[in-house]
C-alpha atoms as a PDB file:
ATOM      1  CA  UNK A   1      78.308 157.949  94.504  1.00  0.00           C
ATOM      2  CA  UNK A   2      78.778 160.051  91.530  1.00  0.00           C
ATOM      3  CA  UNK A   3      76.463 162.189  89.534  1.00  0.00           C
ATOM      4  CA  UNK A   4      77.168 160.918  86.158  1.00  0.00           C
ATOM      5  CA  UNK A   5      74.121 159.463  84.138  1.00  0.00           C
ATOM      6  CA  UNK A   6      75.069 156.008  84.391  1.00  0.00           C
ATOM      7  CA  UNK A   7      74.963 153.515  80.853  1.00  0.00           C
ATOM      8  CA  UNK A   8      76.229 149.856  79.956  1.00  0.00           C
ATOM      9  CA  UNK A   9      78.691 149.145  77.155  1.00  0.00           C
ATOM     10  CA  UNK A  10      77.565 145.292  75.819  1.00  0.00           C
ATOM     11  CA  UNK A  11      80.362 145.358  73.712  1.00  0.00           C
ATOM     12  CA  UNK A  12      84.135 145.891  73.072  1.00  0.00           C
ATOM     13  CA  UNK A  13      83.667 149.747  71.842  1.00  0.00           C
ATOM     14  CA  UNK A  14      86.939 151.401  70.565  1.00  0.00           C
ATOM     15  CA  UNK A  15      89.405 153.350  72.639  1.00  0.00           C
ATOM     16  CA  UNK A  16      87.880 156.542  71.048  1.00  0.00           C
ATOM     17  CA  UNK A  17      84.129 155.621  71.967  1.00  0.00           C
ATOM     18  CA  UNK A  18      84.835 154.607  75.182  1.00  0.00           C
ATOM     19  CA  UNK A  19      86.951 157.470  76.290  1.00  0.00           C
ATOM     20  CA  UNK A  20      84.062 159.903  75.455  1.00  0.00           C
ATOM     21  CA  UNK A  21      81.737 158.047  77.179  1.00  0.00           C
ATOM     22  CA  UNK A  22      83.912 157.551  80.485  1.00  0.00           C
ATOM     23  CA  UNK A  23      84.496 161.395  80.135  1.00  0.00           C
ATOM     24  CA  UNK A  24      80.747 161.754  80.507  1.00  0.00           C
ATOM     25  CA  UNK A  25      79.135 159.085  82.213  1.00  0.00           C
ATOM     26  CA  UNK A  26      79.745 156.338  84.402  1.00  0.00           C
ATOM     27  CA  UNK A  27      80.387 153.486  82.054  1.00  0.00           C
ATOM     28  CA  UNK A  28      79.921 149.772  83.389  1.00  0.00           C
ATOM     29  CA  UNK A  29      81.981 147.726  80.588  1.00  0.00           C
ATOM     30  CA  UNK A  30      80.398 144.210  80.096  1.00  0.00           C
ATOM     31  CA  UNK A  31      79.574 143.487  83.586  1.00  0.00           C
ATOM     32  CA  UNK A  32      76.158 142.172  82.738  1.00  0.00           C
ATOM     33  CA  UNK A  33      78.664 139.087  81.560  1.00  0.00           C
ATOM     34  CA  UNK A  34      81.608 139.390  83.265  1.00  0.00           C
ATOM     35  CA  UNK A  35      79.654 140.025  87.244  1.00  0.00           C
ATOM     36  CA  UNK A  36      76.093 139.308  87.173  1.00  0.00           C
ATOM     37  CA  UNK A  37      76.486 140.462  90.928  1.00  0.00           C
ATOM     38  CA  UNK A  38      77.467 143.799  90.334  1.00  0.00           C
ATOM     39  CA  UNK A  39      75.426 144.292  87.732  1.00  0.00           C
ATOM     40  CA  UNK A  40      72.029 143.453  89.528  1.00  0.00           C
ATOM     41  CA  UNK A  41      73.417 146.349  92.003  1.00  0.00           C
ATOM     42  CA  UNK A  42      73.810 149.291  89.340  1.00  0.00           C
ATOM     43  CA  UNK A  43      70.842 147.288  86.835  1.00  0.00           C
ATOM     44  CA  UNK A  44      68.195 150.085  87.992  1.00  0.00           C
ATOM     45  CA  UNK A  45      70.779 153.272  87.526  1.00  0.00           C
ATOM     46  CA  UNK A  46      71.053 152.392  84.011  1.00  0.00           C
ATOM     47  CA  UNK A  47      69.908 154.803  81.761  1.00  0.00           C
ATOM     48  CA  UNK A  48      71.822 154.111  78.553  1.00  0.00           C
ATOM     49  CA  UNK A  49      73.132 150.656  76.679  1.00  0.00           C
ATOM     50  CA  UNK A  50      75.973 151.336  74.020  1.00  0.00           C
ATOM     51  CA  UNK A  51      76.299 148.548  71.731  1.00  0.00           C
ATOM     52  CA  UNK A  52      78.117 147.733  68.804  1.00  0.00           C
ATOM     53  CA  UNK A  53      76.563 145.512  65.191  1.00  0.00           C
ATOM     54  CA  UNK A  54      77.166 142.165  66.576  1.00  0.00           C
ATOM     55  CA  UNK A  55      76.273 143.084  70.140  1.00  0.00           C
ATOM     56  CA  UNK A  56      73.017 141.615  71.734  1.00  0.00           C
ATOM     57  CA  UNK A  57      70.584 143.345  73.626  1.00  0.00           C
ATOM     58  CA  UNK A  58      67.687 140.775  73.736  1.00  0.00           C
ATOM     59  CA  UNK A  59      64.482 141.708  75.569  1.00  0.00           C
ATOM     60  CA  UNK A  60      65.429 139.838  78.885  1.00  0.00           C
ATOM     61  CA  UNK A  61      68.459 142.328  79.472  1.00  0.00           C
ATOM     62  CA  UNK A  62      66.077 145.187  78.583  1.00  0.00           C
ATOM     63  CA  UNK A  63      63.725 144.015  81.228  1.00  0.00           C
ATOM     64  CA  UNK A  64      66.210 143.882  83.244  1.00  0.00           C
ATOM     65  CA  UNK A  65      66.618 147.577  83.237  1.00  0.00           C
ATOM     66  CA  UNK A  66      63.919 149.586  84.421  1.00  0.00           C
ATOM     67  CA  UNK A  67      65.212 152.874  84.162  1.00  0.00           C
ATOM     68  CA  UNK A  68      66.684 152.366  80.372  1.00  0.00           C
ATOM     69  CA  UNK A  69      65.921 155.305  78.434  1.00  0.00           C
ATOM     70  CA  UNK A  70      67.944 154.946  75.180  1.00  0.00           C
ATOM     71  CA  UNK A  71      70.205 152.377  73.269  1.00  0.00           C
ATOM     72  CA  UNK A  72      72.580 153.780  70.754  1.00  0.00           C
ATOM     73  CA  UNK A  73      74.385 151.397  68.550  1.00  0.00           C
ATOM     74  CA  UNK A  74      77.873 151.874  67.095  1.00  0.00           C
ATOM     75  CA  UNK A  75      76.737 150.707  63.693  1.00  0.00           C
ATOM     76  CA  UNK A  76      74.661 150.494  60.588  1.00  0.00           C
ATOM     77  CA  UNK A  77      73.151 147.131  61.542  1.00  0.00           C
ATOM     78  CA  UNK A  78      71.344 146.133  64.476  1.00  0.00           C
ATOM     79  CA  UNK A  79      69.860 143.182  64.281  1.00  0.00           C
ATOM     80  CA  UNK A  80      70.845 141.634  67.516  1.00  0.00           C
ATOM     81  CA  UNK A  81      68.867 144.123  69.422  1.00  0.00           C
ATOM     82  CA  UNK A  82      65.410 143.714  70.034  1.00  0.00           C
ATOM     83  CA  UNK A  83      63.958 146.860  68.930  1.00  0.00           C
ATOM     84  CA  UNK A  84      60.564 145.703  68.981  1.00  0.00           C
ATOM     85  CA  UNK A  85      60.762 145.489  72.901  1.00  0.00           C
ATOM     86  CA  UNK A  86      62.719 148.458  73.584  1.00  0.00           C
ATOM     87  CA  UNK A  87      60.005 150.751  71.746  1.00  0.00           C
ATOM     88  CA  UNK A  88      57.657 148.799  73.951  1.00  0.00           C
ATOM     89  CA  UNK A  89      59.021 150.526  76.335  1.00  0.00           C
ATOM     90  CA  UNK A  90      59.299 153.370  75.115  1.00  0.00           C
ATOM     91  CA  UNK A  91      63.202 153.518  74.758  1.00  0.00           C
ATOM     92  CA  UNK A  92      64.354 154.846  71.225  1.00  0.00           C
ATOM     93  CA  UNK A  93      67.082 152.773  69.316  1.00  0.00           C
ATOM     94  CA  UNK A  94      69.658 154.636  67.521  1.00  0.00           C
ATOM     95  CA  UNK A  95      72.415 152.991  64.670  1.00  0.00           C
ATOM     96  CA  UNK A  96      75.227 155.019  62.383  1.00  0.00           C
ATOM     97  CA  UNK A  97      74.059 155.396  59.168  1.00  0.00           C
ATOM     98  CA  UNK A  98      75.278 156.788  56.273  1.00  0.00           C
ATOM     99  CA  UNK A  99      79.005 157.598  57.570  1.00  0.00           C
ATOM    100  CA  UNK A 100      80.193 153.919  56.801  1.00  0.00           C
ATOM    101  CA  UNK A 101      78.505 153.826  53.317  1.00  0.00           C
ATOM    102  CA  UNK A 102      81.559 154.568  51.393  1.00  0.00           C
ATOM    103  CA  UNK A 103      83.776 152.153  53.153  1.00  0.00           C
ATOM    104  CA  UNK A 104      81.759 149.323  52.664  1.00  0.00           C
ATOM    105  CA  UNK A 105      81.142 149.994  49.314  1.00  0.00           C
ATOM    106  CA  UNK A 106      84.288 150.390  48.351  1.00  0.00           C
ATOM    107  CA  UNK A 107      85.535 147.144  50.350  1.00  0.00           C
ATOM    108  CA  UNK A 108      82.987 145.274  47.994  1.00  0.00           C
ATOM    109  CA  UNK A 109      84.418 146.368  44.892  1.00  0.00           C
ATOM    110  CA  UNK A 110      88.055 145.324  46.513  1.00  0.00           C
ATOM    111  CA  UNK A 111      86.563 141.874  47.466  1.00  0.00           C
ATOM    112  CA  UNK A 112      85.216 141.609  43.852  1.00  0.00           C
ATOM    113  CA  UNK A 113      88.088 142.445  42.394  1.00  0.00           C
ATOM    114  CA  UNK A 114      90.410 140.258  44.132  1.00  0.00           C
ATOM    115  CA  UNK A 115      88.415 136.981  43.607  1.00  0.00           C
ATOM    116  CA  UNK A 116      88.207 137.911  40.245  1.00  0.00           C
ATOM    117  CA  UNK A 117      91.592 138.579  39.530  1.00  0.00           C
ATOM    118  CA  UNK A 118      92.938 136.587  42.371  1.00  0.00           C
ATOM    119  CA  UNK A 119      95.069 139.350  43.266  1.00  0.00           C
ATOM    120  CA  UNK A 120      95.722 137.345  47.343  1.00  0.00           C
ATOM    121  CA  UNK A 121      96.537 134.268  45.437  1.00  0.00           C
ATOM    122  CA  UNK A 122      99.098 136.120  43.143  1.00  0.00           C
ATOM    123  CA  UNK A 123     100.841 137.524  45.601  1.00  0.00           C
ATOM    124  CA  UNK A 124     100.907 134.235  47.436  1.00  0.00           C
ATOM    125  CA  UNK A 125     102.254 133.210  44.489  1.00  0.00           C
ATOM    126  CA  UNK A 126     105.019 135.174  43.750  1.00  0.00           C
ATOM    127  CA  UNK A 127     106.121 134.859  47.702  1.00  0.00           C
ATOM    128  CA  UNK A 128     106.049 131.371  47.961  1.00  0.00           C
ATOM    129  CA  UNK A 129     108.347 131.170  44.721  1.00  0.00           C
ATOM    130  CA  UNK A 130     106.141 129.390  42.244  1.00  0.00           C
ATOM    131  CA  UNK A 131     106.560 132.049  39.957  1.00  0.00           C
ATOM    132  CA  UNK A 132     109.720 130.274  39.328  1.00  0.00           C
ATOM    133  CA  UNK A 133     108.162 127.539  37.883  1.00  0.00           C
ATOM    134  CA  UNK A 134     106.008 129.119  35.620  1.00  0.00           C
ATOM    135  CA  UNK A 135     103.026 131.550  34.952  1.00  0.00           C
ATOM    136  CA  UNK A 136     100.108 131.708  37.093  1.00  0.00           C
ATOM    137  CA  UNK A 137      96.607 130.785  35.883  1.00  0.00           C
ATOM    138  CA  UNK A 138      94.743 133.437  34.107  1.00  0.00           C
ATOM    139  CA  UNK A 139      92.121 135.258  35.662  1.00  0.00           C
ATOM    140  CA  UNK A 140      88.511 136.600  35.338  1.00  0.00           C
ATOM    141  CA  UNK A 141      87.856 139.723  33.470  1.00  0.00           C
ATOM    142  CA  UNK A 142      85.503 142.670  35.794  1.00  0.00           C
ATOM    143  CA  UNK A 143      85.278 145.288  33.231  1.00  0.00           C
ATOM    144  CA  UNK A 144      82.204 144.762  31.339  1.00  0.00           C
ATOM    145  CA  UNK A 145      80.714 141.871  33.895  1.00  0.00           C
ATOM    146  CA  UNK A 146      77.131 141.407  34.941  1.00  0.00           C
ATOM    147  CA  UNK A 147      76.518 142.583  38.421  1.00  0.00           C
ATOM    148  CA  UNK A 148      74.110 141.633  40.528  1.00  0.00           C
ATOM    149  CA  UNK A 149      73.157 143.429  44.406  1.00  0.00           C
ATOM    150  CA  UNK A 150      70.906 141.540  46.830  1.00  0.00           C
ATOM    151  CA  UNK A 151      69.496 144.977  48.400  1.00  0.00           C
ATOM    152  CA  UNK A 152      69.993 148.587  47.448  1.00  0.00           C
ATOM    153  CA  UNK A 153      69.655 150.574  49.990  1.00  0.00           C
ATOM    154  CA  UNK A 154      72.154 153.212  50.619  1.00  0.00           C
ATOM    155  CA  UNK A 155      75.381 150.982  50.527  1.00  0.00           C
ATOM    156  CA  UNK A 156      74.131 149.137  47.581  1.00  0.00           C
ATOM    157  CA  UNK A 157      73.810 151.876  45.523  1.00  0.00           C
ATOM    158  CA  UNK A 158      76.793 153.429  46.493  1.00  0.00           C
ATOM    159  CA  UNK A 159      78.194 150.011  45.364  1.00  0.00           C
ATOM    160  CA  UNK A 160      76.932 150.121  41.807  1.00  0.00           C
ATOM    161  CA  UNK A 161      77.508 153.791  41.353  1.00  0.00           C
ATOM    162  CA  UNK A 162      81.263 152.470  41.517  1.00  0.00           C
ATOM    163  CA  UNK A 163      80.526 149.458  39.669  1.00  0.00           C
ATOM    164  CA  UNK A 164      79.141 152.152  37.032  1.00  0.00           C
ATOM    165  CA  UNK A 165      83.188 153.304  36.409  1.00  0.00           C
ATOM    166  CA  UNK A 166      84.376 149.426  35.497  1.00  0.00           C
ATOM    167  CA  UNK A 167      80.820 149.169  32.752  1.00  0.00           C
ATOM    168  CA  UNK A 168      79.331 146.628  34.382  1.00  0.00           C
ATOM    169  CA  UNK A 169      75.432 146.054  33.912  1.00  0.00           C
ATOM    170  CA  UNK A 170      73.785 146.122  37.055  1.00  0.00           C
ATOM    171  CA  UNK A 171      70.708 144.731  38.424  1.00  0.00           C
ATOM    172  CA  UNK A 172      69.107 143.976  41.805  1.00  0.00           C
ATOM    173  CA  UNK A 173      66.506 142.333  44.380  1.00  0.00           C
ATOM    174  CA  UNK A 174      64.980 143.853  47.290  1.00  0.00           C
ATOM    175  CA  UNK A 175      61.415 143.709  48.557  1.00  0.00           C
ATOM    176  CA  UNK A 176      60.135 145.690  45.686  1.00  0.00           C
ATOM    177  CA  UNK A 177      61.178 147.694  42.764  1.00  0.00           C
ATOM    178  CA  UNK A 178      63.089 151.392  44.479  1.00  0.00           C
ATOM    179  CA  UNK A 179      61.788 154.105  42.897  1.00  0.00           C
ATOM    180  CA  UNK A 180      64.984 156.475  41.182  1.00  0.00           C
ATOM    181  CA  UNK A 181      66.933 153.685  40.763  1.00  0.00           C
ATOM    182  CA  UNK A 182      67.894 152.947  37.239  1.00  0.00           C
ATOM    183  CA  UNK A 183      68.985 149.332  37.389  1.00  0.00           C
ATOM    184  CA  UNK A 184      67.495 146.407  36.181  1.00  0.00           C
ATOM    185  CA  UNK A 185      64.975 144.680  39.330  1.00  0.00           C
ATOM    186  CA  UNK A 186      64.439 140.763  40.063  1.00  0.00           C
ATOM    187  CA  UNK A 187      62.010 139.575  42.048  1.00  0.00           C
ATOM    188  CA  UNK A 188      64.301 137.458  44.353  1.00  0.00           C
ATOM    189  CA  UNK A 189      67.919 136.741  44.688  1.00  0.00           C
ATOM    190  CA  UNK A 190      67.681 133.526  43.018  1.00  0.00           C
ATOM    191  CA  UNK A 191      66.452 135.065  39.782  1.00  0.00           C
ATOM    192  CA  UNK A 192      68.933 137.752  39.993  1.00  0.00           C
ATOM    193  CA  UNK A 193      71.746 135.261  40.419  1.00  0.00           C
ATOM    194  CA  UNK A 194      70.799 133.589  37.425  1.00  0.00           C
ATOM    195  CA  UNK A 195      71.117 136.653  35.452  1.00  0.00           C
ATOM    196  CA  UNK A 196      74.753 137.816  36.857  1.00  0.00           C
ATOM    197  CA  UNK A 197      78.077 137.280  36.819  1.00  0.00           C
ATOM    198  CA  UNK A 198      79.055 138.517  39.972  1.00  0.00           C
ATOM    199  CA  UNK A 199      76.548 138.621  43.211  1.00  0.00           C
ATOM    200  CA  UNK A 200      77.444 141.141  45.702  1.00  0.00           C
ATOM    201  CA  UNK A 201      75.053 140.671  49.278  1.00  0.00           C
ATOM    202  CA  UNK A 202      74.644 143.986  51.077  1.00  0.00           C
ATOM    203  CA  UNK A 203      71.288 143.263  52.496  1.00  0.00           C
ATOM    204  CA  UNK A 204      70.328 143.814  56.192  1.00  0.00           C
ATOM    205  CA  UNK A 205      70.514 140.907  58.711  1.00  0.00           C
ATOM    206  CA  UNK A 206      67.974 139.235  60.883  1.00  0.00           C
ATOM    207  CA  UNK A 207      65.200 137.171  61.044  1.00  0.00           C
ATOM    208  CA  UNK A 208      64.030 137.999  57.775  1.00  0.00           C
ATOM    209  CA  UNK A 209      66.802 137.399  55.656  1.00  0.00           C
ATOM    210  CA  UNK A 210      68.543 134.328  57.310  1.00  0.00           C
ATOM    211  CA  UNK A 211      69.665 131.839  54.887  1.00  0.00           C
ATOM    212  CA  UNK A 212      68.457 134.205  51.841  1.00  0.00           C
ATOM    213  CA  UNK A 213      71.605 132.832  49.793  1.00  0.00           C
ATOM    214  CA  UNK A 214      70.861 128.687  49.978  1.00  0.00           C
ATOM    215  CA  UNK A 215      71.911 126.227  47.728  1.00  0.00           C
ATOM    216  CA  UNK A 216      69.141 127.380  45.213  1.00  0.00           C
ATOM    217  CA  UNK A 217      70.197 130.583  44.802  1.00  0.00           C
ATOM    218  CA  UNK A 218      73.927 129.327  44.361  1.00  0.00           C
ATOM    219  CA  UNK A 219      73.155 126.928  41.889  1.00  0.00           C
ATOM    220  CA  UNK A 220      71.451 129.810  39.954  1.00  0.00           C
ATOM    221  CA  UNK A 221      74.790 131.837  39.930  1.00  0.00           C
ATOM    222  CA  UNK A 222      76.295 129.259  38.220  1.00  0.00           C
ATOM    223  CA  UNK A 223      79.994 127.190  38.061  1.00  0.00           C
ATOM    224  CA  UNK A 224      81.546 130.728  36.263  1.00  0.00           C
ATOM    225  CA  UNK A 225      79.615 133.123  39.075  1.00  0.00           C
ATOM    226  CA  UNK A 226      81.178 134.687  42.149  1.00  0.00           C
ATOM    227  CA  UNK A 227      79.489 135.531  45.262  1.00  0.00           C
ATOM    228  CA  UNK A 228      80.597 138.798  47.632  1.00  0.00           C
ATOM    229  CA  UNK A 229      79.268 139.260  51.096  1.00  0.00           C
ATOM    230  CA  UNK A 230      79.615 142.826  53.235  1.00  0.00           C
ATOM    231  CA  UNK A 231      76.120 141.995  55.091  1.00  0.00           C
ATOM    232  CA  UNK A 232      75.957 139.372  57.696  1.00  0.00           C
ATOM    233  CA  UNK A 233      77.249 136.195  57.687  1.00  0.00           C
ATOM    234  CA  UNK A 234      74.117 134.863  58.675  1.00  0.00           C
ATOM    235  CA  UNK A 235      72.297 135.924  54.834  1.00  0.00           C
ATOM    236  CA  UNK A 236      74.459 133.013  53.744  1.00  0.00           C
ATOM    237  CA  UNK A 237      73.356 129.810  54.606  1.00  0.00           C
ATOM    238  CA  UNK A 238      77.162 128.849  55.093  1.00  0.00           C
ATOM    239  CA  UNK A 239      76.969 125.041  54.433  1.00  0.00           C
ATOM    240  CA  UNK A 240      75.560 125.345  51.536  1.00  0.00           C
ATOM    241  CA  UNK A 241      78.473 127.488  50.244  1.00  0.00           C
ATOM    242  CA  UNK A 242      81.043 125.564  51.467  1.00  0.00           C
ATOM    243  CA  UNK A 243      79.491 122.923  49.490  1.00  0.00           C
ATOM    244  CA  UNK A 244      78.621 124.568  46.586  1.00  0.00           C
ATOM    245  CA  UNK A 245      82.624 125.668  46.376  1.00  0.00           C
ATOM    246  CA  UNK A 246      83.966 122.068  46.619  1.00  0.00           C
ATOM    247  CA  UNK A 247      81.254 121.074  43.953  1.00  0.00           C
ATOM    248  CA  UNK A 248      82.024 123.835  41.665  1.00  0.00           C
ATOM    249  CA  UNK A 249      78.409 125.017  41.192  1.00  0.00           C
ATOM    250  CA  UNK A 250      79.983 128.146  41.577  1.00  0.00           C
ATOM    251  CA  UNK A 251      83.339 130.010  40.776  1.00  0.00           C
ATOM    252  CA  UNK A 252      84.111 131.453  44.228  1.00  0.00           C
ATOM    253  CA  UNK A 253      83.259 133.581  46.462  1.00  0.00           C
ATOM    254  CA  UNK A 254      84.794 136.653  48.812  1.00  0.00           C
ATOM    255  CA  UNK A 255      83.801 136.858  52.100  1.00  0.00           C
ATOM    256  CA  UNK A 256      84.031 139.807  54.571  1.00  0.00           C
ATOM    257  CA  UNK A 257      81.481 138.396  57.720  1.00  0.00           C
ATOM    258  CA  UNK A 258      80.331 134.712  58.813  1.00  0.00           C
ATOM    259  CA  UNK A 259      78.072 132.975  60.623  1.00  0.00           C
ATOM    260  CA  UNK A 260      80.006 132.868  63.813  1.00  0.00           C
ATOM    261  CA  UNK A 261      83.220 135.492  64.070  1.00  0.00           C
ATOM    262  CA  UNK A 262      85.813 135.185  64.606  1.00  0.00           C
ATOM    263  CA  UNK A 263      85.388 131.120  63.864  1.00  0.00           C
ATOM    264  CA  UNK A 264      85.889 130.563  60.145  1.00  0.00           C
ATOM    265  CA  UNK A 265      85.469 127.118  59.153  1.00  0.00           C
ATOM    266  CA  UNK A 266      88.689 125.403  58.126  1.00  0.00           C
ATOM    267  CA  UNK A 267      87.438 124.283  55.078  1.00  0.00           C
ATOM    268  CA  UNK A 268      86.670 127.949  53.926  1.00  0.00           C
ATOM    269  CA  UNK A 269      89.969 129.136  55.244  1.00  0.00           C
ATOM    270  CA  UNK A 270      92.067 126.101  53.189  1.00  0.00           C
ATOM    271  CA  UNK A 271      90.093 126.800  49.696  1.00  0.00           C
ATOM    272  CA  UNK A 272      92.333 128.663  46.990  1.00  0.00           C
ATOM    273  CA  UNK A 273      88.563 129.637  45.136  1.00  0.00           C
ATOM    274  CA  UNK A 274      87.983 131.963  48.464  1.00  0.00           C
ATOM    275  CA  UNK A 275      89.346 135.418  49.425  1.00  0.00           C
ATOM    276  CA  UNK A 276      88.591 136.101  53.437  1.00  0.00           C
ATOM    277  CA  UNK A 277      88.499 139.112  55.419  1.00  0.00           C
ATOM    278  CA  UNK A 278      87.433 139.829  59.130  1.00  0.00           C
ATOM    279  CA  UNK A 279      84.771 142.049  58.952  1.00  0.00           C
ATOM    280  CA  UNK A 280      86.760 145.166  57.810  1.00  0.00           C
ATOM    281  CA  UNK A 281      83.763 147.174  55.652  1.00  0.00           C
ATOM    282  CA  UNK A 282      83.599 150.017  57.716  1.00  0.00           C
ATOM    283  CA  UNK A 283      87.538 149.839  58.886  1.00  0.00           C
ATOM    284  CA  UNK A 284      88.823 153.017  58.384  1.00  0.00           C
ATOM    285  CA  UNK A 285      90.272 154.957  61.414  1.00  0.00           C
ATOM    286  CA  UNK A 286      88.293 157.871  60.165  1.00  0.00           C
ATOM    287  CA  UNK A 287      84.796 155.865  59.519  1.00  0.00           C
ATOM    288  CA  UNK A 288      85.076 154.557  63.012  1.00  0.00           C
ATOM    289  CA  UNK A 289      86.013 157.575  64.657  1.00  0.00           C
ATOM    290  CA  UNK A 290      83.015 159.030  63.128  1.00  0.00           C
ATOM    291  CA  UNK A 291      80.634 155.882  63.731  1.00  0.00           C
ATOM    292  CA  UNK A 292      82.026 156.361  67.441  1.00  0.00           C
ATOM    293  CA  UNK A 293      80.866 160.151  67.556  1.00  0.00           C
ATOM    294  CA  UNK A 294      77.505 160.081  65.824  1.00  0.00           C
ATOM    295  CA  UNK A 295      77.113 156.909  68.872  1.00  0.00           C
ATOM    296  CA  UNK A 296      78.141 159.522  71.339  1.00  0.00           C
ATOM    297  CA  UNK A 297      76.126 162.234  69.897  1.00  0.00           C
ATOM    298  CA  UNK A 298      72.937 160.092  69.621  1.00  0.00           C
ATOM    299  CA  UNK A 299      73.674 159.372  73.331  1.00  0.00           C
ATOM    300  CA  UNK A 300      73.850 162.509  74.778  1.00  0.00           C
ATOM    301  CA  UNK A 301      71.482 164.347  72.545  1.00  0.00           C
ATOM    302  CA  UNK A 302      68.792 162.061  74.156  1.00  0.00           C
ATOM    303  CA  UNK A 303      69.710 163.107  77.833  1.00  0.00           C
ATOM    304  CA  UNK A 304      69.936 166.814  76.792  1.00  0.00           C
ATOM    305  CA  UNK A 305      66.297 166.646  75.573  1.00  0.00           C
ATOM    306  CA  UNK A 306      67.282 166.783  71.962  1.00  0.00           C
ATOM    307  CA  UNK A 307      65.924 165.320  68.936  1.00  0.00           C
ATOM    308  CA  UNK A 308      68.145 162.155  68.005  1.00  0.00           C
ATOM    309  CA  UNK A 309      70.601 162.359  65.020  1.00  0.00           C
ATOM    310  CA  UNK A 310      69.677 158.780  63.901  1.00  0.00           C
ATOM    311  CA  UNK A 311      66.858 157.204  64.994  1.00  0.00           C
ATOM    312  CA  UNK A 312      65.734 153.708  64.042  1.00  0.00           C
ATOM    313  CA  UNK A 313      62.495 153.306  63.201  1.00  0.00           C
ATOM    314  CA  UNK A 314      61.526 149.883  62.999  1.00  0.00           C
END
């Protein structure tokens, strides 16, 4: 049997995570799913539990392994582990912060763009030929716009620092007012979308924010107002925006996550009023190399005795 500290990867992890790890450790890939056999043999080795943003680590697989001392997550959101039971436990939680901030940020202002200027549509339309037939329909102006951002943490304010360079007039929601930040604060995200143009979501996930974009809030942004989410799927309650885009109660909307990925609803997929992407914000070879190496860092920093890079706290 070998030596290595032994961990469990819940999640598809890239080429470059996984390599370091394997290097290191003794890796068992998914087997919790894939062999529940196998996986009640090496359960009470496990030290470690790599997972990913969308991965789960609910408390009955933490129970299940007594001798867990860490779980480091390759991402900036965690909100499908249960962090409240692994610090129960003792066992810290670590995400990637901060290296993924610019990538996001800037995918926003892309998404934003491109629904308002329809830039996917226009170049379907000059492949598909209908050029031909005519001009296309004009588009919505950015410059100048009224921006809202549910949340302003560190991506949000990286997101209207850029928004800063097209004029736009920013404003915000979050729990309370942030202190050093200069933009204009609302209360809730219905208020704010009542007072924007464009409504960019880069709030956390979870529990606590589920559904925070209803039909309320989306009848607030109005039949000329865009909505942009590079959150979680789950902050939009997704039926209500589907129906709020065949109603027109508001312009459109660009969309980098859903509710359930990689399943996009048809309906979303077949409206011209939409611009979809699959969950690109941080995809950048060289943000996910270095979201794989602060995950390996937090990892083994833990078994050398170390003080973790990137603790989460709560």
């Amino acid at each position: 049997m070998s030596d290595k500290i032994e961990v469990l990867a819940v999640a598809a992890l890239m080429p470059f995570l996984m390599e370091k790890l394997r290097a290191e450790y003794t890796v068992h890939d998914r087997i919790h799913v894939s062999d529940p056999d196998a996986f009640a043999t090496v359960a009470p080795r496990i030290r470690g539990v790599v997972a990913n943003g969308e991965a789960k680590v609910p408390r009955e697989l933490i129970g299940k392994l007594p001798a867990l001392e860490v779980i480091s997550v390759f991402g900036v959101g965690y909100d499908g582990v249960d962090v409240a039971a692994a610090h129960e436990r003792g066992v810290p939680v670590t995400n990637t912060p901060e290296v993924l901030n610019d990538d996001v940020a800037d995918l926003a202002i892309g998404l934003l763009l491109s629904i308002a200027r329809r830039i996917p549509q226009a170049d379907k339309f000059v492949r598909n030929g209908s050029w031909l037939n005519g001009p296309i329909s004009l588009a919505r102006k950015a410059t100048g716009a009224r921006l809202g951002i549910v949340g302003i943490g560190r991506i949000g304010q990286a997101i209207a620092h850029r928004a800063q360079a097209f004029r736009m007039d920013i404003a915000y929601t979050a729990r309370s007012p942030r202190a050093g930040v200069p933009y204009t604060y609302y209360p809730n995200a219905e208020a704010l979308a009542a007072a924007v143009d464009f409504l960019v979501v880069i709030t956390p996930g979870g529990a606590a924010t589920r559904g925070m974009i209803d039909a309320k809030v989306l009848k607030a942004l109005g039949p000329q107002g865009y909505l942009i989410n590079v959150a979680r799927g789950t902050v939009i309650d997704q039926p209500a925006l589907i129906a709020a885009l065949q109603a027109g109660d508001i312009a459109g909307a660009a969309l980098d996550v859903f509710v359930d990925e990689p399943n996009v609803p048809a309906v979303l997929r077949e409206m011209d009023n939409v611009v979809l992407t699959p969950h690109i914000g941080s995809g950048t070879r060289q943000t996910r190399e270095a979201m794989g190496q602060l995950t390996f860092d937090n990892l083994r920093a833990h078994f050398a005795g170390e003080p973790l890079l990137t603790p989460v706290a709560s």
